[in-house]
Protein backbone atom coordinates (compact mmCIF):
# COMPACT_ATOMS: atom_id res chain seq x y z
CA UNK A 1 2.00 -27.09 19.84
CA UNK A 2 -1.69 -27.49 18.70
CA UNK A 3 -3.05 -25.45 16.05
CA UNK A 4 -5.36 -22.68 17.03
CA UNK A 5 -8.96 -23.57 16.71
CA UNK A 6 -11.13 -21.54 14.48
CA UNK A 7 -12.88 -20.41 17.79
CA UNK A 8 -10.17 -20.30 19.94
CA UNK A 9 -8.64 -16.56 21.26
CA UNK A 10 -5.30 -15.83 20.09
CA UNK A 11 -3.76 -12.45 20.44
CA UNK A 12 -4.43 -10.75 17.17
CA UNK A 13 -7.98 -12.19 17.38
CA UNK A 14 -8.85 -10.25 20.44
CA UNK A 15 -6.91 -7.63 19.24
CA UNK A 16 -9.07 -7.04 16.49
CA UNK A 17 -12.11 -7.23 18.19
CA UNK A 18 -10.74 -4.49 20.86
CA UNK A 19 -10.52 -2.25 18.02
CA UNK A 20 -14.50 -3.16 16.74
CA UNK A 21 -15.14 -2.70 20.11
CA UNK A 22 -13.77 0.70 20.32
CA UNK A 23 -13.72 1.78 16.40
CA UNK A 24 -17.39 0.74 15.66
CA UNK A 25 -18.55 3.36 18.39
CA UNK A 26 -15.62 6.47 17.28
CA UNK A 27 -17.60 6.16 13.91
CA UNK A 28 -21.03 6.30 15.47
CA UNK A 29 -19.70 9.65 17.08
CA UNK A 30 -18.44 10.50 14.43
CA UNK A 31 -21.21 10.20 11.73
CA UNK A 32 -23.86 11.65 14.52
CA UNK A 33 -21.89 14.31 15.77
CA UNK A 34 -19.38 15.16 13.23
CA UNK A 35 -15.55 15.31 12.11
CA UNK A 36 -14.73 17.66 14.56
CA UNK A 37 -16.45 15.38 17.85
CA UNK A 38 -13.61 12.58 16.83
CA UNK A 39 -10.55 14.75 15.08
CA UNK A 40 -8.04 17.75 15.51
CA UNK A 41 -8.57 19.06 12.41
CA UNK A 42 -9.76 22.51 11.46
CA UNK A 43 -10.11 25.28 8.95
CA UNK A 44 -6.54 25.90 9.03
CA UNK A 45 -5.34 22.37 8.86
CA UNK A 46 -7.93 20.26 7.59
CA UNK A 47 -6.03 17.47 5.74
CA UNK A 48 -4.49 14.88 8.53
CA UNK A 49 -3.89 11.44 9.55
CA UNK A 50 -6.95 10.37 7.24
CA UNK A 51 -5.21 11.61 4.25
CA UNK A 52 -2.08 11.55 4.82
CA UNK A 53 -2.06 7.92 6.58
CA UNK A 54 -5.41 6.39 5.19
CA UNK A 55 -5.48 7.80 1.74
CA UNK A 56 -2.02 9.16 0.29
CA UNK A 57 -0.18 5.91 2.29
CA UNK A 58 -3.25 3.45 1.93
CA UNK A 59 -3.05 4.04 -2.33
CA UNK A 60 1.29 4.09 -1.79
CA UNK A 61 1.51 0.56 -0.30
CA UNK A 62 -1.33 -0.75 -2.78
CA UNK A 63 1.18 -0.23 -5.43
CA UNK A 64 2.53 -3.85 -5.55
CA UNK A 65 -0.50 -4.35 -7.22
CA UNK A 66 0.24 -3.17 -10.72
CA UNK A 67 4.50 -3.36 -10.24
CA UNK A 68 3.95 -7.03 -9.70
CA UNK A 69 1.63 -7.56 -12.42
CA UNK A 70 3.26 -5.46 -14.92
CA UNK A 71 6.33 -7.14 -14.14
CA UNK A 72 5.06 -10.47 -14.86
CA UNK A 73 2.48 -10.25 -17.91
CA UNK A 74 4.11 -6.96 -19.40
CA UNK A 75 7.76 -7.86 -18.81
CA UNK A 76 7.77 -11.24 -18.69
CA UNK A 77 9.41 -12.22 -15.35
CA UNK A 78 6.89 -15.76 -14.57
CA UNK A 79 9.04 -16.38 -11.51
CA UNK A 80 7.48 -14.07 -10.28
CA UNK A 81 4.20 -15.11 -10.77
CA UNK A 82 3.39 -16.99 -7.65
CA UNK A 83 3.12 -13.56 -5.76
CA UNK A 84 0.90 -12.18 -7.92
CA UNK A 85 -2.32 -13.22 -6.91
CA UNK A 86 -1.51 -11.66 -2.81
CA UNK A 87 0.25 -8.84 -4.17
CA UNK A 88 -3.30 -7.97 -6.35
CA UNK A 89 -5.39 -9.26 -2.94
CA UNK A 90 -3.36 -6.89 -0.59
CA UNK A 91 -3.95 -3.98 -3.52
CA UNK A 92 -7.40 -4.39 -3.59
CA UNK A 93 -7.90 -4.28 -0.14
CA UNK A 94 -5.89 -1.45 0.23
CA UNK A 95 -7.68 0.61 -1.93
CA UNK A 96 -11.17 -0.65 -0.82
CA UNK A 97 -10.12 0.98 2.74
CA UNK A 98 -8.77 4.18 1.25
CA UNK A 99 -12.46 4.40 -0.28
CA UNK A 100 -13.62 3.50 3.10
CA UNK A 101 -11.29 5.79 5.01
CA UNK A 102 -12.25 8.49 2.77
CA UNK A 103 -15.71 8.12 3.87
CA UNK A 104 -14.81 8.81 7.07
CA UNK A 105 -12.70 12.03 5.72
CA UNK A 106 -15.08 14.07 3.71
CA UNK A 107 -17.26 16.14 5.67
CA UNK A 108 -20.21 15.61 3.90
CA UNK A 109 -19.37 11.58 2.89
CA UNK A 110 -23.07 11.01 1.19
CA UNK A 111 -21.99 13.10 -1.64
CA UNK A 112 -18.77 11.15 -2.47
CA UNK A 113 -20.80 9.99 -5.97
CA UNK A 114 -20.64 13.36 -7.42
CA UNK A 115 -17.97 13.45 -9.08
CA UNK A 116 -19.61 10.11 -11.05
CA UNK A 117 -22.29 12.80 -12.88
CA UNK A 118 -20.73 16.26 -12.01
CA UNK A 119 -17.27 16.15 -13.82
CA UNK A 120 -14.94 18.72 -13.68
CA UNK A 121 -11.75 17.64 -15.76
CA UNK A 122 -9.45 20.50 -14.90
CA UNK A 123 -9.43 19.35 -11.45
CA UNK A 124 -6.39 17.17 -10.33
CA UNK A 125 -8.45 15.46 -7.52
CA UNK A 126 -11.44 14.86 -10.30
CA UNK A 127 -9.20 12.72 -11.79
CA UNK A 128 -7.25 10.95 -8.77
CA UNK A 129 -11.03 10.23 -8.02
CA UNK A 130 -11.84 8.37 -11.08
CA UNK A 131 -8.53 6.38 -11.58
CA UNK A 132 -9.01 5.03 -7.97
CA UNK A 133 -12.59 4.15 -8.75
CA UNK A 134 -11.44 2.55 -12.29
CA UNK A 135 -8.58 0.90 -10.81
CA UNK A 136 -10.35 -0.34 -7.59
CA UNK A 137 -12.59 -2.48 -10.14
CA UNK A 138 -9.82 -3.55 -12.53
CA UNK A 139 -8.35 -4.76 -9.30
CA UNK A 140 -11.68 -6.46 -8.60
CA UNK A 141 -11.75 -8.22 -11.77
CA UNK A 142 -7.59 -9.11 -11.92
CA UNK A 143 -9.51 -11.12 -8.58
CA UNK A 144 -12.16 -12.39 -10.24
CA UNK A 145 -10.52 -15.46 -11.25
CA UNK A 146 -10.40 -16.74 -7.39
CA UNK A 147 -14.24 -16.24 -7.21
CA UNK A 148 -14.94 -18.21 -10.18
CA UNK A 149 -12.59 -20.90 -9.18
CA UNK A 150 -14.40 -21.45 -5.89
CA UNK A 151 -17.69 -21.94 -7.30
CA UNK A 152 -16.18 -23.92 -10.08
CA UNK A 153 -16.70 -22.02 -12.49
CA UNK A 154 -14.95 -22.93 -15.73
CA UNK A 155 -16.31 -21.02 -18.91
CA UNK A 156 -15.79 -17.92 -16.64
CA UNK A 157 -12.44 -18.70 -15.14
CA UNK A 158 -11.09 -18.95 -19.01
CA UNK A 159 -12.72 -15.72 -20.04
CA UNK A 160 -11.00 -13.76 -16.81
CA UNK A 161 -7.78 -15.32 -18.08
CA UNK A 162 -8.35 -14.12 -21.60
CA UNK A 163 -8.84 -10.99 -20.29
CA UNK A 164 -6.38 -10.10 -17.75
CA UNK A 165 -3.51 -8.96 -20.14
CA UNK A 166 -6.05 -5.85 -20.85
CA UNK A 167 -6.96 -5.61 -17.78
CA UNK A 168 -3.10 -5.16 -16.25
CA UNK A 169 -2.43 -2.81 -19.27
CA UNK A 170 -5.55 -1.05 -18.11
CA UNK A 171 -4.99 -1.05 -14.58
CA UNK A 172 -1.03 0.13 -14.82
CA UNK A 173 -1.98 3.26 -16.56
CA UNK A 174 -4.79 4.33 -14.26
CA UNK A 175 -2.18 3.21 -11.34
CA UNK A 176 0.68 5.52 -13.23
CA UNK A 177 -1.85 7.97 -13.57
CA UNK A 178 -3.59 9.36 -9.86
CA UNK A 179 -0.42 7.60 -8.11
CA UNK A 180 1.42 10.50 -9.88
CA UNK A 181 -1.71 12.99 -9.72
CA UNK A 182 -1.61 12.42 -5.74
CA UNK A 183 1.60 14.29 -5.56
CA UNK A 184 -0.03 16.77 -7.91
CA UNK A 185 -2.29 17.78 -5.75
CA UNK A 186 0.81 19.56 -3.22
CA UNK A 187 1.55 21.83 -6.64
CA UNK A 188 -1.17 24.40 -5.30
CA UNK A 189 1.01 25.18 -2.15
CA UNK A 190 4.31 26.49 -3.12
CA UNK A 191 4.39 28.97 -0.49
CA UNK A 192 2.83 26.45 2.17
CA UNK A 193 4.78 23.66 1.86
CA UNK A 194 8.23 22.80 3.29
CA UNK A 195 10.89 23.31 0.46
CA UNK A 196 12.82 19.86 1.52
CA UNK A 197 9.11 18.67 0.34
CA UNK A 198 7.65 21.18 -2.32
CA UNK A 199 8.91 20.77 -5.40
CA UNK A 200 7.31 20.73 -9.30
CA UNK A 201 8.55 17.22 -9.57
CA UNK A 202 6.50 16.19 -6.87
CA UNK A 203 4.27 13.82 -9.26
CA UNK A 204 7.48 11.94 -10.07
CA UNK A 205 8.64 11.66 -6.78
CA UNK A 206 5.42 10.18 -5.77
CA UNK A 207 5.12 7.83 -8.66
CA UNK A 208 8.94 6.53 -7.66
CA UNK A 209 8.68 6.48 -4.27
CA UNK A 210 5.13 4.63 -4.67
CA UNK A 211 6.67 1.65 -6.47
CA UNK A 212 9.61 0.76 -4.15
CA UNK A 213 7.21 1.06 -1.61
CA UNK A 214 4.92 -1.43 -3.20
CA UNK A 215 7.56 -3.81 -4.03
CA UNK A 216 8.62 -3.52 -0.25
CA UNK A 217 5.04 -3.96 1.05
CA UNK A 218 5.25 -6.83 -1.20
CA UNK A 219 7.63 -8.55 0.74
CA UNK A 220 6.17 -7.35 4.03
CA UNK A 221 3.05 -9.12 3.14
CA UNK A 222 4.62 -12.10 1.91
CA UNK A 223 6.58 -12.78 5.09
CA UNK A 224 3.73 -11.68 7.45
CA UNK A 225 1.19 -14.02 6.07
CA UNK A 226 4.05 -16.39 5.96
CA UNK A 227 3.88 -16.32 9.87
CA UNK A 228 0.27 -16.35 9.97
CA UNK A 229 -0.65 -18.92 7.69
CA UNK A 230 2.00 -21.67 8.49
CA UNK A 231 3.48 -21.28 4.81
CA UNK A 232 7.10 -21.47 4.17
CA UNK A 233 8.63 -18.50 2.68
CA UNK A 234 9.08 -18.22 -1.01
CA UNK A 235 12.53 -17.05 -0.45
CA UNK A 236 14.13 -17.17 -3.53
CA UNK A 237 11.27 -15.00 -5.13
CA UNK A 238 11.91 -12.54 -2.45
CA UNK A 239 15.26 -12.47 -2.90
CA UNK A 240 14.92 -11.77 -6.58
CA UNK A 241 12.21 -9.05 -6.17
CA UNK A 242 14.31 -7.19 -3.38
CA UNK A 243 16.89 -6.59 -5.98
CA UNK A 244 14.46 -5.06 -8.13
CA UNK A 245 13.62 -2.87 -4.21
CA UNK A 246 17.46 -1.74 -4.18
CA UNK A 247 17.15 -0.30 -7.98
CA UNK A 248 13.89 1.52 -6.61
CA UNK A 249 15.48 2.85 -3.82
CA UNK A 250 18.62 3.87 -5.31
CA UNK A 251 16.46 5.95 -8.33
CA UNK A 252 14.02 7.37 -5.79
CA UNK A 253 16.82 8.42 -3.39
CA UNK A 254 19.50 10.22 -6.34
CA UNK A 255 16.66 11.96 -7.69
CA UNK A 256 15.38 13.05 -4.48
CA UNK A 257 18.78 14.34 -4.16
CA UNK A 258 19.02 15.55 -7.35
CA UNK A 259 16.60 17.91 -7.23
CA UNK A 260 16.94 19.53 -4.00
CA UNK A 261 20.03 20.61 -5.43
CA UNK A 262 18.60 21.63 -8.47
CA UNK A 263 16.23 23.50 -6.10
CA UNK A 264 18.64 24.66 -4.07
CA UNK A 265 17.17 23.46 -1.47
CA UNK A 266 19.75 21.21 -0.11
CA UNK A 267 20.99 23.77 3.00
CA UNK A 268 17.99 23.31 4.42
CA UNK A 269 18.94 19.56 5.00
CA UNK A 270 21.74 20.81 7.92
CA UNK A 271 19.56 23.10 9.78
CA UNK A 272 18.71 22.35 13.07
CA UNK A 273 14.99 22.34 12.42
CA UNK A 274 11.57 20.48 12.86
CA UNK A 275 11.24 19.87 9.12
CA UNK A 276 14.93 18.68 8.44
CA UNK A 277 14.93 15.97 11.61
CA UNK A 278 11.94 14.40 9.90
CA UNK A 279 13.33 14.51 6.95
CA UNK A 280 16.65 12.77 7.98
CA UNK A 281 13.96 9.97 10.11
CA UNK A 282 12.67 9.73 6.00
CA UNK A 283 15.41 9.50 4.04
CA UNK A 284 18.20 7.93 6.05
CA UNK A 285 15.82 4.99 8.04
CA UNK A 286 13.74 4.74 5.01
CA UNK A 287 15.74 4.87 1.67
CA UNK A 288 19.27 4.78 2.82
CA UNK A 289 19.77 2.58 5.67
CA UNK A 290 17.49 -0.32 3.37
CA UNK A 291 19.36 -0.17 0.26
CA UNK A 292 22.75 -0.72 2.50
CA UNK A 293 20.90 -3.54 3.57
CA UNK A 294 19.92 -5.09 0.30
CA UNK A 295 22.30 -3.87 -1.70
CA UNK A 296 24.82 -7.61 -0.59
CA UNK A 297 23.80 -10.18 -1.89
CA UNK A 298 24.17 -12.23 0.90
CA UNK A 299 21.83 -10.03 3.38
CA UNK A 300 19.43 -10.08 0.63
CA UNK A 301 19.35 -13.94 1.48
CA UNK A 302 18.75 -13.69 4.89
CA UNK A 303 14.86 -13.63 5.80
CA UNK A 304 15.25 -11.31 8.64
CA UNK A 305 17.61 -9.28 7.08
CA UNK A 306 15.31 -8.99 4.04
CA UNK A 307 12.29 -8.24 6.08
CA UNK A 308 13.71 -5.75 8.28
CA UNK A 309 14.99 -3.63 5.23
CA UNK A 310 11.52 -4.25 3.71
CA UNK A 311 9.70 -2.92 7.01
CA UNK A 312 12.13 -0.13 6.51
CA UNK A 313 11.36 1.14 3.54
CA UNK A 314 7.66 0.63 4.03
CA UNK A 315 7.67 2.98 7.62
CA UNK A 316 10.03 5.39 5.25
CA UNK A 317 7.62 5.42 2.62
CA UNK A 318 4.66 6.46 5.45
CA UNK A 319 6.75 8.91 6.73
CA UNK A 320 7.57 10.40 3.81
CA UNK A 321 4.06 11.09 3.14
CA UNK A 322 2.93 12.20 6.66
CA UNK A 323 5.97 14.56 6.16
CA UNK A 324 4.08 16.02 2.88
CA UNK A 325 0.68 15.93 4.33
CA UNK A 326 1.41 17.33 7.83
CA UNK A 327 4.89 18.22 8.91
CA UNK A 328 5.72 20.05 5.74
CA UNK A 329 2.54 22.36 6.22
CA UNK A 330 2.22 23.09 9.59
CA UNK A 331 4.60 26.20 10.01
CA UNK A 332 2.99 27.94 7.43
CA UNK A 333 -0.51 26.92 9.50
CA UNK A 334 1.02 28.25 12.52
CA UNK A 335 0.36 25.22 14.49
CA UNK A 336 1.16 21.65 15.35
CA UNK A 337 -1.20 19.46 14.12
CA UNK A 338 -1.52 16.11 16.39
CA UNK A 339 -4.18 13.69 15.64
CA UNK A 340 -6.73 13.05 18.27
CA UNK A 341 -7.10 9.17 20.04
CA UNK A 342 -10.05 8.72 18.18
CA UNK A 343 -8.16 9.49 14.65
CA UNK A 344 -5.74 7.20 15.26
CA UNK A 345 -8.49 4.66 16.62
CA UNK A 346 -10.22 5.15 13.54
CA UNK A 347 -7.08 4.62 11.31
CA UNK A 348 -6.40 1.43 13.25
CA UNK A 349 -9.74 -0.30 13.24
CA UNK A 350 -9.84 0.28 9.24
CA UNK A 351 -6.24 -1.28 8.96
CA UNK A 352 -7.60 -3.91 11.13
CA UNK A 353 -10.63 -4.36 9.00
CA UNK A 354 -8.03 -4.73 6.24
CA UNK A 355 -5.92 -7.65 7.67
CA UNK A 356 -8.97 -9.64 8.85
CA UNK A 357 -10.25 -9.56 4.94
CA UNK A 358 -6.84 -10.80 4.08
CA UNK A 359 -7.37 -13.75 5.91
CA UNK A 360 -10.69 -14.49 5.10
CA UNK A 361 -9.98 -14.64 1.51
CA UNK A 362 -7.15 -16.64 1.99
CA UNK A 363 -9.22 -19.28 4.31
CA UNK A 364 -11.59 -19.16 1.47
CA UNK A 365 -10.17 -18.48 -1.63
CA UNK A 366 -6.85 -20.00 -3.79
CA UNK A 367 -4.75 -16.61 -3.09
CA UNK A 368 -1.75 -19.00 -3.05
CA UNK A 369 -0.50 -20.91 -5.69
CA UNK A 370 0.57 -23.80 -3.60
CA UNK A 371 -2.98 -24.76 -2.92
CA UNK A 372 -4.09 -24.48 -6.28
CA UNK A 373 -1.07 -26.57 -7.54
CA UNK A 374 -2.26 -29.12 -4.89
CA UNK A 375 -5.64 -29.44 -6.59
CA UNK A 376 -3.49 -30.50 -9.78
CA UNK A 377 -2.23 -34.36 -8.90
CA UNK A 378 1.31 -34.57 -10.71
CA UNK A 379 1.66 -38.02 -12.15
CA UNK A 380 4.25 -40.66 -10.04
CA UNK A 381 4.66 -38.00 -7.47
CA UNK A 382 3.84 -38.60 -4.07
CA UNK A 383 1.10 -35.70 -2.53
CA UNK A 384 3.35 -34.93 0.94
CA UNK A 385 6.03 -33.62 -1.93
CA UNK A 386 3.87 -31.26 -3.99
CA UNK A 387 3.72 -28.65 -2.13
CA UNK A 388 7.97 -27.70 -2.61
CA UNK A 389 7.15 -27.72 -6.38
CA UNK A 390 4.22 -25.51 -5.83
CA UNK A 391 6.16 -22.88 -4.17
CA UNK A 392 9.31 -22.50 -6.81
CA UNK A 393 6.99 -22.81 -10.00
């Protein structure tokens, strides 16, 4: 079957420009008329899909960024080094949409530089604010490399690789820091939140939960633009990092258990409530049922397997924190908050947005290291068999 033609309509193609069609004008509303012309939110629930999708899951998922990276220039596991530059790309973006889906959030969005000039550092979100804007520019410059690279570049491509041991030091503390801090921010409702979700921990729990879910968006990314890129699958990478995923997994899930029993909280687990169903739909589909999975050796090996239990963990990981940003909160609001069309229309088009950046970069940029190996004749070797070496160095 022919290759697609750079002009030629495919599904996701026209799928994405559905969502301009329809997201470009659910902003227009929205910036003219207001948040409440284009959401469901209101005084006595106004934190929703935006923040708990777009912002508390949009920073989650981005945290493959600095467990990657720390993992191979802090711990020094190089096999892993061929995901790193996708893993940073898919970061990036991530965060560069929570920025932009915050935008769309605040209700007064032109004064999101404040906190730049007006600090206030006894306020958690003060400093979730800054580490996102820090780290969204380490990220920038871990990329920086692939710019310099494509305009050739030299004296600056060696000075970026000088300096990107400080700059993952850098960027794995402000990562440690607001991923943690984000959790943080739930401390202020003890009597509003859902016990199976409040807890004093909740900055650990966060922080753990955020890097399985980064090393299993990881592997969702890596088989995804497997698919769309026509690249084989770096398999045995995969297979090694999803071992690392089952240690994750198993640490988040005991000391989730852990301490609802030290809370006590654990009877509210068998009650035949809201909160405990979507807790099960959490923990069971999303922890449990993907460590079985990936805890054999011989599933691990299998790509679908290994996807599935990656896909797993990642829609776990989202409703985990739609669980702490709506369902935990809303008996204590009195209501059920559901999102309105255009939220979720929003939330799409700016995922969209996402995905289409991926591939641009890749089209023009050396985000894999097979095609920067290819640049790199080896000596005796015929070209059709570099590109096997590429993918196992």
């Amino acid at each position: 079957m022919p290759e697609p033609g750079p002009y030629r309509l495919t599904f996701w193609r026209a799928f994405f420009f559905l969502t301009l069609a329809a997201g470009l004008p659910a902003l227009v509303v929205r910036y003219t008329q207001g948040i409440g012309a284009v959401s469901n939110l209101s005084d006595e629930f106004p934190w929703g899909l935006w923040i708990g999708f777009d912002l508390l899951c949009g920073v989650g998922l981005a945290a493959g960024g600095f467990t990657v990276t720390a993992m191979v220039y802090l711990l020094n596991l190089k096999r892993f080094h061929a995901i790193v530059r996708p893993a940073v790309l898919t970061a990036f973006l991530g965060y560069a949409l929570v920025i932009a889906a915050l935008l769309v959030d605040l209700g007064r969005p032109w004064n999101i530089w404040h906190p730049i000039i007006m600090w206030n550092p006894r306020s958690v979100m003060f400093e979730v604010g800054w580490c996102v804007m820090l780290y969204t520019t380490v990220l920038f410059l871990e990329l920086s490399g692939m710019l310099f690279e494509r305009f050739g570049w030299t004296r600056a491509v060696k000075v970026q690789r000088v300096a990107t041991l400080p700059l993952v030091i850098l960027g794995v503390l402000l990562s440690t820091l607001h991923q943690s801090s984000l959790g943080a921010l739930y401390l202020i409702a003890p009597h509003k939140l859902h016990p199976l979700w409040y807890s004093g921990a909740l900055p650990w729990i966060f922080w753990t939960s955020a890097v399985a879910a980064g090393l299993a968006m990881t592997i969702v990314e890596s088989n995804l633009s497997a698919r769309a890129f026509k690249r084989q699958l770096e398999l045995p990478i995969l297979t090694d990092l999803s071992r690392i995923l089952v240690v994750a997994l198993g640490v988040f899930g005991v000391f989730r258990l852990t301490d609802l029993a030290y809370r006590q909280a654990l009877g509210y687990l068998f009650e035949a409530s809201y909160e405990s169903a979507f807790f099960h739909l959490e923990f069971l589909a999303g922890v449990v049922l993907p460590f079985v999975l990936l805890a054999s050796e011989k599933r691990r090996r299998n790509p679908r397997i290994l996807y599935g239990a990656a896909l797993l963990a990642v829609m776990g990981f989202v409703v985990n924190r739609l669980n702490v940003a709506v369902t935990g909160l809303e008996t204590a609001a009195g209501q059920r908050y559901v999102p309105a069309f255009t939220e979720l229309l929003i939330s799409i088009f700016i995922v969209s947005i996402g995905f289409a950046a991926f591939g641009v970069a890749v089209k023009y940029f050396k985000v894999f290291p097979e095609e920067e190996h290819a640049a790199a004749p080896v000596p005796g070797l015929p070209p059709e068999r570099l590109a096997p070496f590429a993918r196992t160095t």
